[in-house]
C-alpha atoms as a PDB file:
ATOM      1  CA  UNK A   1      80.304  89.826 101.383  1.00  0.00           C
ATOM      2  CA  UNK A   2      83.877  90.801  99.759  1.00  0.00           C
ATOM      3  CA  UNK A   3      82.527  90.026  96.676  1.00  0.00           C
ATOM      4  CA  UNK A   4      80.157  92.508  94.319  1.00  0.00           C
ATOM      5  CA  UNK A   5      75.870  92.010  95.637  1.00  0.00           C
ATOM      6  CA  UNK A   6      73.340  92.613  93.514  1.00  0.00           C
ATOM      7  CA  UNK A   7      70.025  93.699  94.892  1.00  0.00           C
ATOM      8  CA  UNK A   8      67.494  90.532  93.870  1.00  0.00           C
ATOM      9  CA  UNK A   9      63.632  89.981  94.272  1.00  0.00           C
ATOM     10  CA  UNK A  10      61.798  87.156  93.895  1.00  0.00           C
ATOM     11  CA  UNK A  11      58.023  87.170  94.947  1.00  0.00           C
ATOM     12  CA  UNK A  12      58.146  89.684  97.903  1.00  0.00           C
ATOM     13  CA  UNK A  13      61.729  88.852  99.411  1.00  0.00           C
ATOM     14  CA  UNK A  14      64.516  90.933  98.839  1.00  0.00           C
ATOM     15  CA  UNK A  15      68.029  89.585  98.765  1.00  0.00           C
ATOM     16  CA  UNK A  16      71.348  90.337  98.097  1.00  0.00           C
ATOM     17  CA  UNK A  17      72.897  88.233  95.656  1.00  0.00           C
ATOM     18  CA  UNK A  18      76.912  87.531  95.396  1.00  0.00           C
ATOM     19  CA  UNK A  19      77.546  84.708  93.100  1.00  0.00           C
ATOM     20  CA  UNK A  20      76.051  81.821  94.219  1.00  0.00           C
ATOM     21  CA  UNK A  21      75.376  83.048  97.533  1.00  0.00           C
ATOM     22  CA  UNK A  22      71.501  85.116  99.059  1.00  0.00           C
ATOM     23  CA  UNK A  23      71.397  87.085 101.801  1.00  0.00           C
ATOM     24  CA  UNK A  24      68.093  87.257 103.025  1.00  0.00           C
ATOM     25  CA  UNK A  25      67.317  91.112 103.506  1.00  0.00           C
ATOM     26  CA  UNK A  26      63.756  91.082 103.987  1.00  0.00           C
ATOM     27  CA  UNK A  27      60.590  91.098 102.622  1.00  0.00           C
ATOM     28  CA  UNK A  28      59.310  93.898 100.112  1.00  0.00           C
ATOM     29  CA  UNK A  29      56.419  95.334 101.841  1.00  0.00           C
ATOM     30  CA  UNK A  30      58.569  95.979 104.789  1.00  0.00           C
ATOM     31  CA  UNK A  31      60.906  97.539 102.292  1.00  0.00           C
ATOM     32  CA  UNK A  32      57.666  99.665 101.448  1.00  0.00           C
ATOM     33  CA  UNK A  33      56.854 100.855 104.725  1.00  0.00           C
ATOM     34  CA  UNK A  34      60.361 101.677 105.507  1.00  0.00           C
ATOM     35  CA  UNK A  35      61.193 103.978 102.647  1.00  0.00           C
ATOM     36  CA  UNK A  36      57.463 105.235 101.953  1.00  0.00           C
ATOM     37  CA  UNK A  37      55.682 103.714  99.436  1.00  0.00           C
ATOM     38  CA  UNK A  38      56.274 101.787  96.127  1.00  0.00           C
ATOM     39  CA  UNK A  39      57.549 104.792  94.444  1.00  0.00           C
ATOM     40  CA  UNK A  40      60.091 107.152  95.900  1.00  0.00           C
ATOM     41  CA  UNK A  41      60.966 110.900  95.299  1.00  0.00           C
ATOM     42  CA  UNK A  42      63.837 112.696  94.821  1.00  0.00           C
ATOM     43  CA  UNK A  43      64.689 116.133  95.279  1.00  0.00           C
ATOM     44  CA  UNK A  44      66.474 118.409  93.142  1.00  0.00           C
ATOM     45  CA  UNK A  45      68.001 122.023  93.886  1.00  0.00           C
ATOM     46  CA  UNK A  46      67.261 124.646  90.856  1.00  0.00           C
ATOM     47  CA  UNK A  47      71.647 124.165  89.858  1.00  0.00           C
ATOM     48  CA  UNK A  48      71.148 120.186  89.988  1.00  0.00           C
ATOM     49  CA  UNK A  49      67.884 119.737  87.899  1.00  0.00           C
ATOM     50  CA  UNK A  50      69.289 122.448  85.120  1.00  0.00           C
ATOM     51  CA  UNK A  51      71.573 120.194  84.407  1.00  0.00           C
ATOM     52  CA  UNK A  52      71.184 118.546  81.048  1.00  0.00           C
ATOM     53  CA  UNK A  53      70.994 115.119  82.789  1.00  0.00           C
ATOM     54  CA  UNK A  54      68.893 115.154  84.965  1.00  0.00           C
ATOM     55  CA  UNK A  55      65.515 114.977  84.219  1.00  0.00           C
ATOM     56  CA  UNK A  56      62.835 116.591  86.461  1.00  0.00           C
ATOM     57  CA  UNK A  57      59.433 117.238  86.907  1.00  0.00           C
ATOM     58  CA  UNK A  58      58.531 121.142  86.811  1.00  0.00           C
ATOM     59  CA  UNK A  59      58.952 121.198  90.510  1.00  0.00           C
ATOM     60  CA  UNK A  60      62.646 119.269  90.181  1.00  0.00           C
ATOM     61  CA  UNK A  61      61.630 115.852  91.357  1.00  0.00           C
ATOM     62  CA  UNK A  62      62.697 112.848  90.030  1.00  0.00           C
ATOM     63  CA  UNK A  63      59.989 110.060  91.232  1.00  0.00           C
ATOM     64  CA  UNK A  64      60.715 106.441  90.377  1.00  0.00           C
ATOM     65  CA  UNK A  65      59.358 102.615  91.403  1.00  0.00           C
ATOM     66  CA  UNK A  66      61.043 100.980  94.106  1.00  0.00           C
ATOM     67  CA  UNK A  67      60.929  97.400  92.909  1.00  0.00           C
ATOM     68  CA  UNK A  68      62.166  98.269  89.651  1.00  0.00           C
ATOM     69  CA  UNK A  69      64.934 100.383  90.757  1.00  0.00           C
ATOM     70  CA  UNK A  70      66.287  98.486  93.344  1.00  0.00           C
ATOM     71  CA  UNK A  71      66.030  94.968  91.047  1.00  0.00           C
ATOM     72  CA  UNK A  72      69.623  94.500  89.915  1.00  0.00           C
ATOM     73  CA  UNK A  73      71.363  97.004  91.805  1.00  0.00           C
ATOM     74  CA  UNK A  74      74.613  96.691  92.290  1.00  0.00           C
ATOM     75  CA  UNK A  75      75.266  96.822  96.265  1.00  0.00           C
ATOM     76  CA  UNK A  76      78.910  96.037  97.056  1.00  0.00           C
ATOM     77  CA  UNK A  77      81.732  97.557  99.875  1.00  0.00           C
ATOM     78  CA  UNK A  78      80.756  98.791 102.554  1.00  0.00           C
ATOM     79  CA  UNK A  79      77.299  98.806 102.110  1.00  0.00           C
ATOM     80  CA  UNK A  80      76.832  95.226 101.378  1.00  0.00           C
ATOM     81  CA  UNK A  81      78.964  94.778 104.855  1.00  0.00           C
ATOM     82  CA  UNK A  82      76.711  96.968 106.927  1.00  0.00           C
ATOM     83  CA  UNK A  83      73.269  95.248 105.826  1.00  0.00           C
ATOM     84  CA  UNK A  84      74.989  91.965 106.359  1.00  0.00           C
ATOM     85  CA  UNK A  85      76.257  92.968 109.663  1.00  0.00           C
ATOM     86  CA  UNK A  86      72.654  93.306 110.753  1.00  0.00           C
ATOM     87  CA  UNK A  87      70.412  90.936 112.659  1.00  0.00           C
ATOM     88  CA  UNK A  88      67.173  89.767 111.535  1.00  0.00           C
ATOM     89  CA  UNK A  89      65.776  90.153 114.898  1.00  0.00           C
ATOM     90  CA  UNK A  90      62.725  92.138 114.431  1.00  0.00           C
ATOM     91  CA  UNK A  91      63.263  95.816 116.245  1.00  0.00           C
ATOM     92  CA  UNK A  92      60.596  97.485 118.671  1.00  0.00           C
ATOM     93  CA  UNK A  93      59.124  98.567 114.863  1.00  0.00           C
ATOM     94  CA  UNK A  94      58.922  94.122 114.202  1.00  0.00           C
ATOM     95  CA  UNK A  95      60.821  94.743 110.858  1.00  0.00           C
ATOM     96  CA  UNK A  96      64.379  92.623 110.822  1.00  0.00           C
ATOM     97  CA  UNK A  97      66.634  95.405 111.677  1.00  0.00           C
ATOM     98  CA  UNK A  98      68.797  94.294 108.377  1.00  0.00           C
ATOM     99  CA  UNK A  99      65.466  95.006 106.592  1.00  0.00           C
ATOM    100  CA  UNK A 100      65.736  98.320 108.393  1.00  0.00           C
ATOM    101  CA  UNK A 101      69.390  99.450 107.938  1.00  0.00           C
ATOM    102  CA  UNK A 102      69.094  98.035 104.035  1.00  0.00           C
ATOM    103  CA  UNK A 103      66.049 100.785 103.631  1.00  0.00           C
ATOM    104  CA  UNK A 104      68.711 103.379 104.968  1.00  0.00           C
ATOM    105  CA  UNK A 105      71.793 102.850 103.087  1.00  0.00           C
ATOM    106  CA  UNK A 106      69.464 102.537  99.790  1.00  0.00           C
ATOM    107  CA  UNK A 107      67.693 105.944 100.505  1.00  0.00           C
ATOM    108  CA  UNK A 108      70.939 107.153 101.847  1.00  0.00           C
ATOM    109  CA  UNK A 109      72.148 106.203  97.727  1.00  0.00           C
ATOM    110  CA  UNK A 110      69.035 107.263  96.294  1.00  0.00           C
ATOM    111  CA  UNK A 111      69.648 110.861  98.027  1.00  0.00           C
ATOM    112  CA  UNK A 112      72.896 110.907  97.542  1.00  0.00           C
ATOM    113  CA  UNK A 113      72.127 111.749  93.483  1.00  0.00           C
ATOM    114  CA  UNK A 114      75.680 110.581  92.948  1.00  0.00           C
ATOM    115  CA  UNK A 115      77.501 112.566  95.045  1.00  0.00           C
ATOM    116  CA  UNK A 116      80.386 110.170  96.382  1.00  0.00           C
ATOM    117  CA  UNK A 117      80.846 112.609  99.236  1.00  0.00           C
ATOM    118  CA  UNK A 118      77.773 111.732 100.703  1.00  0.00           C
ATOM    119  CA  UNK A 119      78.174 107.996 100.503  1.00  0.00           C
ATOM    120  CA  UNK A 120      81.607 107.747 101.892  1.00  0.00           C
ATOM    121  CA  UNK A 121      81.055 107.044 105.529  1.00  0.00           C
ATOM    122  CA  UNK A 122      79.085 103.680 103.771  1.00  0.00           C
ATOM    123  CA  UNK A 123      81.122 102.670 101.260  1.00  0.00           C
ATOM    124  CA  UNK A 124      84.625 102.128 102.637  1.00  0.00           C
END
């Protein structure tokens, strides 16, 4: 997947799309499971939720949907490689373990918060 993927869902499956081409990635409830729940948390440090921003709840989360953050995502380099790189053989868990490493890379963006340190043993 040279090319730029956007994270796509129709009905429950999740897909990466790159032009005209899908990559099946799984299906959403597995997605769920994997990252823990339909809404996922993030947390701030007292410096990163002061700034202006970045806006918190009173105990510096940021909590948002799953489904409607990950609809549309851009998902290109290295990460798009490493999902596709995966098998959908189901794992001792019986998730695809493409369904599995996906869930990783996007909470390993989601907790990231931007820092391009963080990301750059996925994104070469």
């Amino acid at each position: 997947m040279s090319n730029q993927a956007h994270i796509r869902i129709e009905d429950e499956s999740v897909f990466l799309a790159v032009e005209d081409r899908r990559l099946d990635v799984g299906s959403l409830s597995d997605v769920y499971d994997l990252v823990g729940g339909e809404s996922y948390t993030i947390e701030y440090d007292k410096r990163a939720a002061s700034v202006p921003w970045v806006e918190t709840d009173d105990d510096r989360t940021f909590t948002f949907e799953v489904r409607e953050a990950m609809d549309g995502l851009p998902f290109g380099g290295g990460y798009a490689e490493r999902v596709a790189d995966a098998s959908m053989e189901p794992t001792e868990s019986g998730v695809p373990e493409r369904t599995e490493v996906f869930a990783d890379v996007l909470m390993q963006i989601w907790d990231s918060k931007g820092n391009p340190e963080e990301l750059a043993e996925y994104h070469e």
